[in-house]
Protein backbone atom coordinates (compact mmCIF):
# COMPACT_ATOMS: atom_id res chain seq x y z
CA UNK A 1 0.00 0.00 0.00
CA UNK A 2 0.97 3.39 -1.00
CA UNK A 3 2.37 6.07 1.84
CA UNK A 4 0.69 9.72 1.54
CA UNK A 5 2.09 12.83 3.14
CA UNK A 6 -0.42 15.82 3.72
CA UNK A 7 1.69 18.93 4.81
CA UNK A 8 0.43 21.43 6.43
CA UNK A 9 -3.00 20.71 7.29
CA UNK A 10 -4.87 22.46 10.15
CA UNK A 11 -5.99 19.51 11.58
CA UNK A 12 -9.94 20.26 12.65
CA UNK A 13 -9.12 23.82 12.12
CA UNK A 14 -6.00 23.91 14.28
CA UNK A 15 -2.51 25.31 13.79
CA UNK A 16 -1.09 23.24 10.59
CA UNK A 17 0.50 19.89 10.57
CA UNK A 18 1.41 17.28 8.74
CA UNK A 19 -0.26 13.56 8.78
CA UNK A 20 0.67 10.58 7.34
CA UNK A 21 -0.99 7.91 6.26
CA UNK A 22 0.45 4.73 5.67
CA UNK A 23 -1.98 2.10 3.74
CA UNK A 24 -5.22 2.20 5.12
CA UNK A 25 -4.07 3.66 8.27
CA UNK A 26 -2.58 7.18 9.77
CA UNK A 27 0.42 6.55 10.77
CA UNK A 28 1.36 9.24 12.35
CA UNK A 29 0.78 12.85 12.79
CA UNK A 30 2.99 16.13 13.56
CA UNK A 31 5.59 18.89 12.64
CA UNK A 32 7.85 18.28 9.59
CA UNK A 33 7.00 14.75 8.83
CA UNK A 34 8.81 13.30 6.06
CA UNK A 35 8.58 9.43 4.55
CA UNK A 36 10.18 8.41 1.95
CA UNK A 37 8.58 7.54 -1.16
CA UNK A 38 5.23 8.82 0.00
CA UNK A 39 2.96 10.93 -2.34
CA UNK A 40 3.50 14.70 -1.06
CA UNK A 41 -0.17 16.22 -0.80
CA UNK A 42 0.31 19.96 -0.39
CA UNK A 43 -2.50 21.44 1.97
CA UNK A 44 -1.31 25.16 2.02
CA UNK A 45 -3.20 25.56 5.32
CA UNK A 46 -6.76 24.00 3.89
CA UNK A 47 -8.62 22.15 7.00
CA UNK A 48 -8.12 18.48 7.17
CA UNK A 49 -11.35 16.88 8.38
CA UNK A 50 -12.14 12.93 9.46
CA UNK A 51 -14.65 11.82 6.68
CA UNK A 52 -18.09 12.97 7.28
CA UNK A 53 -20.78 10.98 7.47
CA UNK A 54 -24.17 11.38 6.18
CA UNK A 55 -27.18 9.43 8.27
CA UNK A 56 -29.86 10.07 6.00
CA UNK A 57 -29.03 9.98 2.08
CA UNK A 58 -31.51 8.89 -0.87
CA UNK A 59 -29.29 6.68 -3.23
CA UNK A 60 -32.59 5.33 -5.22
CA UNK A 61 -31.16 1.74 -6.19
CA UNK A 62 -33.30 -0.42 -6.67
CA UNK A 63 -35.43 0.60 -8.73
CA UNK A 64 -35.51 4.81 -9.34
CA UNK A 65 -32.08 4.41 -11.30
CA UNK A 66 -33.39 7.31 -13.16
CA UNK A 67 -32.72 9.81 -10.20
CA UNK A 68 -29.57 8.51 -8.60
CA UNK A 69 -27.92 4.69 -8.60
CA UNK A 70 -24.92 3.71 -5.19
CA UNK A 71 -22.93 4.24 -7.70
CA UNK A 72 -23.56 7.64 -8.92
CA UNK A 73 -24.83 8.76 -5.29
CA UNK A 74 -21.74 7.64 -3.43
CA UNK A 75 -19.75 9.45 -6.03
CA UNK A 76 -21.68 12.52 -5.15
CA UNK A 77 -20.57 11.65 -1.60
CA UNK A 78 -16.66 11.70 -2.49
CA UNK A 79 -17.31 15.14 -3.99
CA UNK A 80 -19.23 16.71 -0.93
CA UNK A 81 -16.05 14.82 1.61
CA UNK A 82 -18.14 12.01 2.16
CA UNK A 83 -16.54 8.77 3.36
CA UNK A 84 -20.03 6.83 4.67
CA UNK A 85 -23.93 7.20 3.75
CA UNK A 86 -26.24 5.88 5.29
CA UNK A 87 -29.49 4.97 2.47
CA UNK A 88 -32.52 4.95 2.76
CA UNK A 89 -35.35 2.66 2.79
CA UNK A 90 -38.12 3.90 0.26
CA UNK A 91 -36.42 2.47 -2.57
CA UNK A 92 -38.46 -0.30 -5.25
CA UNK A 93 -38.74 -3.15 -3.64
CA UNK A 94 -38.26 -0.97 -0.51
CA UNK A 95 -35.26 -2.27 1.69
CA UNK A 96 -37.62 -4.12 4.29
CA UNK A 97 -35.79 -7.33 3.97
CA UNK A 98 -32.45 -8.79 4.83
CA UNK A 99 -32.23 -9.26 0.65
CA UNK A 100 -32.72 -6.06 -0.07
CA UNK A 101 -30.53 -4.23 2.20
CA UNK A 102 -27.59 -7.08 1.12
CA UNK A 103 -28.18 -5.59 -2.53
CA UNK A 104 -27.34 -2.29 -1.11
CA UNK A 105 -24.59 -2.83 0.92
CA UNK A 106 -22.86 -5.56 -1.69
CA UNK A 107 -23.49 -2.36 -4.85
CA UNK A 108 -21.38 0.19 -2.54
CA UNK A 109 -18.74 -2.39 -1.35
CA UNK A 110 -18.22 -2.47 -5.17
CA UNK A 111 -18.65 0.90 -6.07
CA UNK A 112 -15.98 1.60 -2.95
CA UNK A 113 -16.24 5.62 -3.37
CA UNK A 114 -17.54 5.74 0.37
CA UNK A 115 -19.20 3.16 2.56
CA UNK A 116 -22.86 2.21 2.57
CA UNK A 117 -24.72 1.19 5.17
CA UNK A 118 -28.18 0.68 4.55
CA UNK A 119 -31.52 1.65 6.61
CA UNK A 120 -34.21 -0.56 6.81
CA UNK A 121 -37.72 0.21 6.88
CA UNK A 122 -39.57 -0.13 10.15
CA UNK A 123 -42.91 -1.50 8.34
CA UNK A 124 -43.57 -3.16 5.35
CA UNK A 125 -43.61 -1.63 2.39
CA UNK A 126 -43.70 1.59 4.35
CA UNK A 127 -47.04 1.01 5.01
CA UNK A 128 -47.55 1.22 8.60
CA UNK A 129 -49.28 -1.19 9.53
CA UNK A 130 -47.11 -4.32 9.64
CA UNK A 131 -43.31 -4.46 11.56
CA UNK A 132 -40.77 -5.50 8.89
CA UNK A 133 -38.34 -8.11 9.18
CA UNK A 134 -35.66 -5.92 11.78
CA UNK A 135 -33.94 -8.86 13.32
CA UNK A 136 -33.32 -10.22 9.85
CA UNK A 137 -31.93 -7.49 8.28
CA UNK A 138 -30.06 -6.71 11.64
CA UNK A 139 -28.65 -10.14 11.44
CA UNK A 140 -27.74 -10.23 7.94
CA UNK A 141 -24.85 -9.09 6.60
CA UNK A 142 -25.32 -5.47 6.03
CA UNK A 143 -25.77 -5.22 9.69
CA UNK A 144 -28.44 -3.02 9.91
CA UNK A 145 -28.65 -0.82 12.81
CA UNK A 146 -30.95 2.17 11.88
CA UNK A 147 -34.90 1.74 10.32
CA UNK A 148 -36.91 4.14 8.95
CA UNK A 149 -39.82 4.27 6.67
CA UNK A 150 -38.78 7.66 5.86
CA UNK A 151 -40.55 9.75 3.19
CA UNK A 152 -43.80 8.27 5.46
CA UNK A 153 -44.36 9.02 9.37
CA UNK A 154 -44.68 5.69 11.61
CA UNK A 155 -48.18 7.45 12.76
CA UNK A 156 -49.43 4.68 14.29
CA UNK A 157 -48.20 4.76 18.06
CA UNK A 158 -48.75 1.02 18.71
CA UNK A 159 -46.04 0.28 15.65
CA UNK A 160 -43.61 2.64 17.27
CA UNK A 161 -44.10 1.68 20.59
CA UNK A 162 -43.60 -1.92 18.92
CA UNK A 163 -40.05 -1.18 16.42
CA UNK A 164 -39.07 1.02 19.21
CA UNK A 165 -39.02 -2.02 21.73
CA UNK A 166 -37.83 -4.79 19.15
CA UNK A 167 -34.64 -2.24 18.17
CA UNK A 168 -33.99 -2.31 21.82
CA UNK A 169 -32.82 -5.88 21.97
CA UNK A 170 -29.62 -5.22 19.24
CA UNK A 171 -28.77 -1.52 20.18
CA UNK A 172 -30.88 0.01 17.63
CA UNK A 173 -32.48 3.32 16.55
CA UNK A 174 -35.77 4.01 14.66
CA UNK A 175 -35.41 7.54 12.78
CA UNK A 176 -39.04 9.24 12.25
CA UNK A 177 -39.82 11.30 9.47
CA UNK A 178 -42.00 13.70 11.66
CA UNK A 179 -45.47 14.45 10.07
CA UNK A 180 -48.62 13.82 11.42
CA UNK A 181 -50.47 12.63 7.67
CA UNK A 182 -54.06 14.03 8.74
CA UNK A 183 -52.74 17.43 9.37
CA UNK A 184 -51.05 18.06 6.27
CA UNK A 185 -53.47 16.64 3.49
CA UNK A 186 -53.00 18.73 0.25
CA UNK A 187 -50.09 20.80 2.05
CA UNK A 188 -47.75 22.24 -0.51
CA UNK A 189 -45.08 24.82 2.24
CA UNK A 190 -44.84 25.82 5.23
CA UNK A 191 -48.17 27.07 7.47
CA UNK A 192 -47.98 30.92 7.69
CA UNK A 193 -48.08 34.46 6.08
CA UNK A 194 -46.64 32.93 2.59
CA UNK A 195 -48.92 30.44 2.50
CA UNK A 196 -51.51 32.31 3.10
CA UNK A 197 -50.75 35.13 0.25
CA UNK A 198 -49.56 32.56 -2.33
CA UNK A 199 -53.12 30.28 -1.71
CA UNK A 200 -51.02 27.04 -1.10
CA UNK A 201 -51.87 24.42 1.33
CA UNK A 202 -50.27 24.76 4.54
CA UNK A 203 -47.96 22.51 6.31
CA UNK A 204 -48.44 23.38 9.91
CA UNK A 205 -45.23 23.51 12.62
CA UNK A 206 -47.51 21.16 15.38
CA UNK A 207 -47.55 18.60 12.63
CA UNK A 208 -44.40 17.87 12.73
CA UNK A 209 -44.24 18.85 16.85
CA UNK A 210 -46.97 16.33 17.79
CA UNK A 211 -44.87 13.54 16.23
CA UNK A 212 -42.05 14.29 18.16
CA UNK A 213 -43.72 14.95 21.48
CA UNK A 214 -45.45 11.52 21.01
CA UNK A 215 -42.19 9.46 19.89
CA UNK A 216 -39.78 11.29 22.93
CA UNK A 217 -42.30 10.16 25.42
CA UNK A 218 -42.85 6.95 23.86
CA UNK A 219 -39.15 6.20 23.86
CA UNK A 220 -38.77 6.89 27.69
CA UNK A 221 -41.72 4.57 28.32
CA UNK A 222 -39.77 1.67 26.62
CA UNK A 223 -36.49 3.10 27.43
CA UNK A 224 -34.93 2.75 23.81
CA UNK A 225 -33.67 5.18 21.31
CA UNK A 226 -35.55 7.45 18.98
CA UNK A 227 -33.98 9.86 15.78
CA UNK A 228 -35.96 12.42 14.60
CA UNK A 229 -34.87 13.10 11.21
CA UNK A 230 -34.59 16.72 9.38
CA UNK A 231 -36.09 18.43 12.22
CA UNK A 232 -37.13 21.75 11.09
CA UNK A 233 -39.50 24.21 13.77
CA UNK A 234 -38.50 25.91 16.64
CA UNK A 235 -40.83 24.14 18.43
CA UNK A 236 -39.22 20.77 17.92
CA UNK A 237 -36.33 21.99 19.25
CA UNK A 238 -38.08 22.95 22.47
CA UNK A 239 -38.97 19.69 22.24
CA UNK A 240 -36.26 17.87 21.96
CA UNK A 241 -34.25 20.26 24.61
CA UNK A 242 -37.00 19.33 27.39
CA UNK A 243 -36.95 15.35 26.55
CA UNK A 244 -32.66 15.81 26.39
CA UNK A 245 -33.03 17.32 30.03
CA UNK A 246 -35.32 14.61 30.95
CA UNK A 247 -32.44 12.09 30.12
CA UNK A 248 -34.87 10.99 27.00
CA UNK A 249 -32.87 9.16 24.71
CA UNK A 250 -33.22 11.08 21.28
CA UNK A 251 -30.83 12.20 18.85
CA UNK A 252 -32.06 14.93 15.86
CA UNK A 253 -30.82 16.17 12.55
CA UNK A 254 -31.03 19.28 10.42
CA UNK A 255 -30.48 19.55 6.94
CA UNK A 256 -28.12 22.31 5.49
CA UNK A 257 -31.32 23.50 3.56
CA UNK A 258 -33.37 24.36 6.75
CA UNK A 259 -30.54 26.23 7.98
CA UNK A 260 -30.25 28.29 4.89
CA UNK A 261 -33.16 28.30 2.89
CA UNK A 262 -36.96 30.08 4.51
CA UNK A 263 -40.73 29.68 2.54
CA UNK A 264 -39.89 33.38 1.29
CA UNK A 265 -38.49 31.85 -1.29
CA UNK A 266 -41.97 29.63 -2.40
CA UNK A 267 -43.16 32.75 -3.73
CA UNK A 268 -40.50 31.92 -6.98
CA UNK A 269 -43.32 29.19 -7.48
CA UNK A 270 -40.11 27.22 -9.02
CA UNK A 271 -40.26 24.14 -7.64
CA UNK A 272 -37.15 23.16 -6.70
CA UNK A 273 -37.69 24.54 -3.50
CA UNK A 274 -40.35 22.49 -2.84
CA UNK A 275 -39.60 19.78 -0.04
CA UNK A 276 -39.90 17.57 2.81
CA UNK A 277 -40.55 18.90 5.38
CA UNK A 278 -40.69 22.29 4.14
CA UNK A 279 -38.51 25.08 4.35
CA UNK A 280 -39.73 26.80 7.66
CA UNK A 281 -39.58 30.65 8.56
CA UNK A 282 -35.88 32.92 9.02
CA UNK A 283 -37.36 32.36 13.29
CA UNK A 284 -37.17 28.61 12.20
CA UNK A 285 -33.86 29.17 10.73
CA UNK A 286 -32.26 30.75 13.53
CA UNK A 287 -33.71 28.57 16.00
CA UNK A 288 -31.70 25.55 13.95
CA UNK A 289 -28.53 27.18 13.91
CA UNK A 290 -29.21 28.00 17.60
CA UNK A 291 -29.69 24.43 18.86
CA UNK A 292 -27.38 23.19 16.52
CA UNK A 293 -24.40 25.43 18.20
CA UNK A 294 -25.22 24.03 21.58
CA UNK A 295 -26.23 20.36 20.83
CA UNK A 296 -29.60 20.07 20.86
CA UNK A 297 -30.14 18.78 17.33
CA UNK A 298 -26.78 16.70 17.15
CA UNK A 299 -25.90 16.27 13.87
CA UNK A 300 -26.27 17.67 9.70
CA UNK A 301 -27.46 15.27 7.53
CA UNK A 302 -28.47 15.98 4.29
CA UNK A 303 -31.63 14.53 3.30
CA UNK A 304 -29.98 14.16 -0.45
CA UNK A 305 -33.21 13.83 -2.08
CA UNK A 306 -32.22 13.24 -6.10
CA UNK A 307 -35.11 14.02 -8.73
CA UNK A 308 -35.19 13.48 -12.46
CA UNK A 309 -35.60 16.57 -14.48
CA UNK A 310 -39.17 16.11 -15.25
CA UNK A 311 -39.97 15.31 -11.60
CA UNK A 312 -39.06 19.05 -11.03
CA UNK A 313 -39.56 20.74 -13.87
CA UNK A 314 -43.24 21.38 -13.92
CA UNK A 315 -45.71 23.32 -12.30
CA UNK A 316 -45.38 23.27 -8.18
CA UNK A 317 -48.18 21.13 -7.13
CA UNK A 318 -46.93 18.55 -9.64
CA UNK A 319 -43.72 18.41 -8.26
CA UNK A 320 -41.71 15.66 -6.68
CA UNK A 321 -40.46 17.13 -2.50
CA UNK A 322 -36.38 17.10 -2.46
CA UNK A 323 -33.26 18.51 -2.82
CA UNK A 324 -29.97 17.24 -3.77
CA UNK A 325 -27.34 17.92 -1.03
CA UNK A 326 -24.32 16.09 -0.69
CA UNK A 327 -22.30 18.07 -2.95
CA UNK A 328 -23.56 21.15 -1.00
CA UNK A 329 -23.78 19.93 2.53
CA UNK A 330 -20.52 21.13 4.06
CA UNK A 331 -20.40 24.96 2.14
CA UNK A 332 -23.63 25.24 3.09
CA UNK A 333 -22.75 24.48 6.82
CA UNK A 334 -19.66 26.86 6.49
CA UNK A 335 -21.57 29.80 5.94
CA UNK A 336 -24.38 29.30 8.25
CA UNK A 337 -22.37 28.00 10.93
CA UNK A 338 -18.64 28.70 10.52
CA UNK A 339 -18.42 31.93 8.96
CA UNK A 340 -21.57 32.64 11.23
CA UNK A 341 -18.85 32.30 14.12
CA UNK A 342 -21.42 29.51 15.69
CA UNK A 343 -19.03 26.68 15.43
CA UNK A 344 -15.25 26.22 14.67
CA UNK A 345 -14.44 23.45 12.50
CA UNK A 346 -13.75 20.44 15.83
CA UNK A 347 -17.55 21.51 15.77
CA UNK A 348 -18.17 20.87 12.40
CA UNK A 349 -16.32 17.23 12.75
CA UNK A 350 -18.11 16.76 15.32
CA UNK A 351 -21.78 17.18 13.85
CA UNK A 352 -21.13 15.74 10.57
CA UNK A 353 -18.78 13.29 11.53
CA UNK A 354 -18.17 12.26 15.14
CA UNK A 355 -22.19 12.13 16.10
CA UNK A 356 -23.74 10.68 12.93
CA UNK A 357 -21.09 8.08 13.13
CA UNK A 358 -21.97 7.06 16.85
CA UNK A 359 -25.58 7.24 16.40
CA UNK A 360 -25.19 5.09 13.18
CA UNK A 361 -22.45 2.86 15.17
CA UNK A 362 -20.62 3.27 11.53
CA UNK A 363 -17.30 1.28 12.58
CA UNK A 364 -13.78 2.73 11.44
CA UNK A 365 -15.89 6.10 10.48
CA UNK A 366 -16.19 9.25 12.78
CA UNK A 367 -13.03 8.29 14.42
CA UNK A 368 -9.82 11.43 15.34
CA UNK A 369 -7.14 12.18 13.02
CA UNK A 370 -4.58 10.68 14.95
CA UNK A 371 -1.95 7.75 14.50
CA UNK A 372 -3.18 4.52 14.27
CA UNK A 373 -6.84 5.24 12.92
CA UNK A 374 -8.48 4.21 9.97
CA UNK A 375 -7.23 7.17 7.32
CA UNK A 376 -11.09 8.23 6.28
CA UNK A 377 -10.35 12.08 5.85
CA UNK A 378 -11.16 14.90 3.32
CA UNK A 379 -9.39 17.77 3.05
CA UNK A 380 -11.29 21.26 2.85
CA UNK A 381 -10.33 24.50 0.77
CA UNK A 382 -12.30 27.06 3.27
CA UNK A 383 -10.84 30.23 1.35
CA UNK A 384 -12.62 29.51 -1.77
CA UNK A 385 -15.92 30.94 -2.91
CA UNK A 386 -17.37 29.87 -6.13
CA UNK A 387 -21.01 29.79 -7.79
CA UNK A 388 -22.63 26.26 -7.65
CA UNK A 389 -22.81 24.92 -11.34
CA UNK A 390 -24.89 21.80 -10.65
CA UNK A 391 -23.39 20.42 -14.77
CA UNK A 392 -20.49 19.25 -12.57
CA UNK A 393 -22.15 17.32 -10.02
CA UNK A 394 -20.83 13.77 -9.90
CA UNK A 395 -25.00 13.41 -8.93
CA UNK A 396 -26.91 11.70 -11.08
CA UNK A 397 -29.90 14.80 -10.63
CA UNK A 398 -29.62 18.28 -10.65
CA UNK A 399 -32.47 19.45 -8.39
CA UNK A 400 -30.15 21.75 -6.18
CA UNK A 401 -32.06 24.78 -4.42
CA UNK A 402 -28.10 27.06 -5.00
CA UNK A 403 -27.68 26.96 -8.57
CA UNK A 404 -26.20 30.24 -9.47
CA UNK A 405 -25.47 30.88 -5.79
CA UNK A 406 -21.96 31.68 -4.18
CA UNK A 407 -21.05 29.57 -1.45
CA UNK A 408 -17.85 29.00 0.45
CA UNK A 409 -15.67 26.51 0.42
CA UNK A 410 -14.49 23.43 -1.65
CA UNK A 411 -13.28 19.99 -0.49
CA UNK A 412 -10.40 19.53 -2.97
CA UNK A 413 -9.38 15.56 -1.62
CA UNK A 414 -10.91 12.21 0.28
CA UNK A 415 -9.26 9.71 1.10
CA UNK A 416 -11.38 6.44 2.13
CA UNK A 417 -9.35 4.12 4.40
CA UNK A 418 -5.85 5.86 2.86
CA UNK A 419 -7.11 5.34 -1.00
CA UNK A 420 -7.87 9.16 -2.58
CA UNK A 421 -11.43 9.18 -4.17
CA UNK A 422 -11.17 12.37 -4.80
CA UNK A 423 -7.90 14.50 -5.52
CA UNK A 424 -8.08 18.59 -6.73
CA UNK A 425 -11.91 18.00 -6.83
CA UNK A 426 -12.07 15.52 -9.04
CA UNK A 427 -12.80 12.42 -8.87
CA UNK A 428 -10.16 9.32 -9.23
């Protein structure tokens, strides 16, 4: 195996250094480093990062090949610094069996651009009615770990009560797509002033509130663990601050959309800002970044949600929900959070790294950059600014809410267990 030198590196945003990585492993890591024979990566003071991890990505396979395939999806996740996803369940055949999730985990062991772990659904078929086969697909070999009929709220509290006490027995987590069905029939946005003006359905804050409430409590009565994914109202995070200080054990997400992105922006009509949940108010907003600063919600994920183009371009109400992200995810969390002066960058490994890595217990991912761990790393250009052209996303869909829009930074390398998949921003 090949030996690679990175000089000059602020590790997690520190004062530069260099690392070296030796095979699969970092070897060692410090002040004038030299090995001989090793590939000399310049870093020129970028920040050198442990591979993020993203708990909740889309990859479509099987069966919506059209919008995104492992293989195109977890190249998308090499681009954005990505060294694990976790995907989804609502695939066709959704991943509700041990054979399905094996087809999903074998396609990104083969791919080998980052690792995938897949979710499995909670109920089958995402129907809601019916526990799917969680043992099984926790026993086979893609280990499973997290389930989630997300895309669909478990609404019925029995079920929940039910997964959330089976997932108990291994470790597990069930991850709830928050949204009460009955109180958003027909909703298009967000509940409020826009909505109102614009004539659209609303998609009321308590639906997604009540959920939450509901699951928290249930998850103290069994004493197991609950993940609410892409939490987006202030209210939820009241909500999941008063269960935290209860000693509740729940874990919560935010997409770099909600912490960017309000409903002013509905009034386009251009659909690509339609989404699920949808994007909140700039209190909403602020709230996020808030709790995300001091650990309420623990972690970014990014909900990387990949459309065809006639899925999106059409008239709103026809519209597919989702965004594309992973490309996005950490500029987007640089200049709502870094630049923002709300976390330094050991904050940024920590929630897209560190945290999604223990809550997803992804082994050999989320782990320091220090000698003797596995060398999952990427290597982030934080000076650079740049428009997002979505023609040179490695994504198989272009539905991204920032075309045209200048973000910061650019990760320029990964490296996935010491082997580069990406190198100057492009792809090996």
């Amino acid at each position: 195996m090949s030996k690679i030198l990175i000089r000059g590196a602020k590790v997690l945003g520190g004062e530069p250094q260099d690392v070296l990585i030796d095979g699969e492993t970092i070897a060692e890591v410090g002040a004038g480093l030299s090995a001989e024979g090793a590939e000399v990566v310049e870093a020129g003071g970028k920040v050198l990062l442990p591979g993020l991890v993203d708990l909740h990505t889309h990859l479509r396979e099987p069966g919506r090949e059209d919008s995104e395939t492992v293989l195109t999806g977890t190249r998308a996740a090499a681009s954005g610094g990505f060294t694990a996803v976790f995907a989804m369940a609502n695939t066709f055949p959704v991943a509700d069996t041990a054979g399905v999730v094996e087809q999903v985990w074998r396609l990104g062991r083969e791919h080998g651009y980052c690792d995938v772990q897949p979710i499995g659904a909670v109920t089958v078929g995402l129907e809601g009615r019916k526990l799917a086969e969680l043992g099984a697909m926790h026993e086979s070999a893609a280990g499973v770990t997290v389930f989630s009929d997300d895309g669909k709220c478990v609404d019925d509290a029995v079920i929940m009560r039910r997964a959330l006490e089976y997932v108990k027995a291994f470790g597990g987590v069930v991850a709830q797509h928050a949204q009460e069905p009955r109180l958003t029939e027909g909703a298009q946005m967000n509940e409020g002033v826009v909505s109102a003006e614009l004539g659209l359905g609303g998609w009321p804050a308590v639906a997604e509130e009540s959920i939450i409430a509901r699951d928290v409590l249930l998850a103290d009565h069994v004493g197991s663990r609950v993940h609410i994914c892409h939490l987006s109202t202030a209210g939820s995070v009241e909500i999941v601050r008063w269960a935290k200080s209860r000693g509740i054990q729940v874990t919560a997400e935010v997409t770099p959309h909600h912490l960017l992105l309000t409903d002013e922006l509905v009034r386009t009509y251009n659909p690509v800002y339609k989404v699920n949940p949808p994007l909140r108010t700039e209190q909403d907003v602020l709230a996020l970044r808030e709790a995300l600063a001091d650990g309420t919600i623990d972690i970014v994920a990014t909900d990387h949600a990949p459309h065809p183009h006639e899925d999106k371009d059409c008239e709103w109400a026809a519209a597919a929900m989702g965004m594309v992200g992973l490309e996005t995810a950490l500029s987007v969390v640089q200049e709502t959070m870094v630049d923002t002066g709300l976390l330094d960058w050991a904050g940024v490994a920590d929630r897209m790294s560190f945290k999604p890595a223990q809550i997803g217990q992804a082994t050999g991912h989320g782990r320091p950059v220090s000698a003797g761990e596995p060398a999952n790393l990427t290597l982030v250009d934080t000076a650079y600014r740049g428009q997002v052209d979505p023609a040179g996303f490695a994504s198989r869909s272009r539905n991204t809410p920032y075309e045209g829009r200048e973000l910061p930074g650019r990760v320029t390398h990964t490296w996935l267990r010491g082997k580069a998949t990406l190198v100057d921003g492009k792809l090996t």
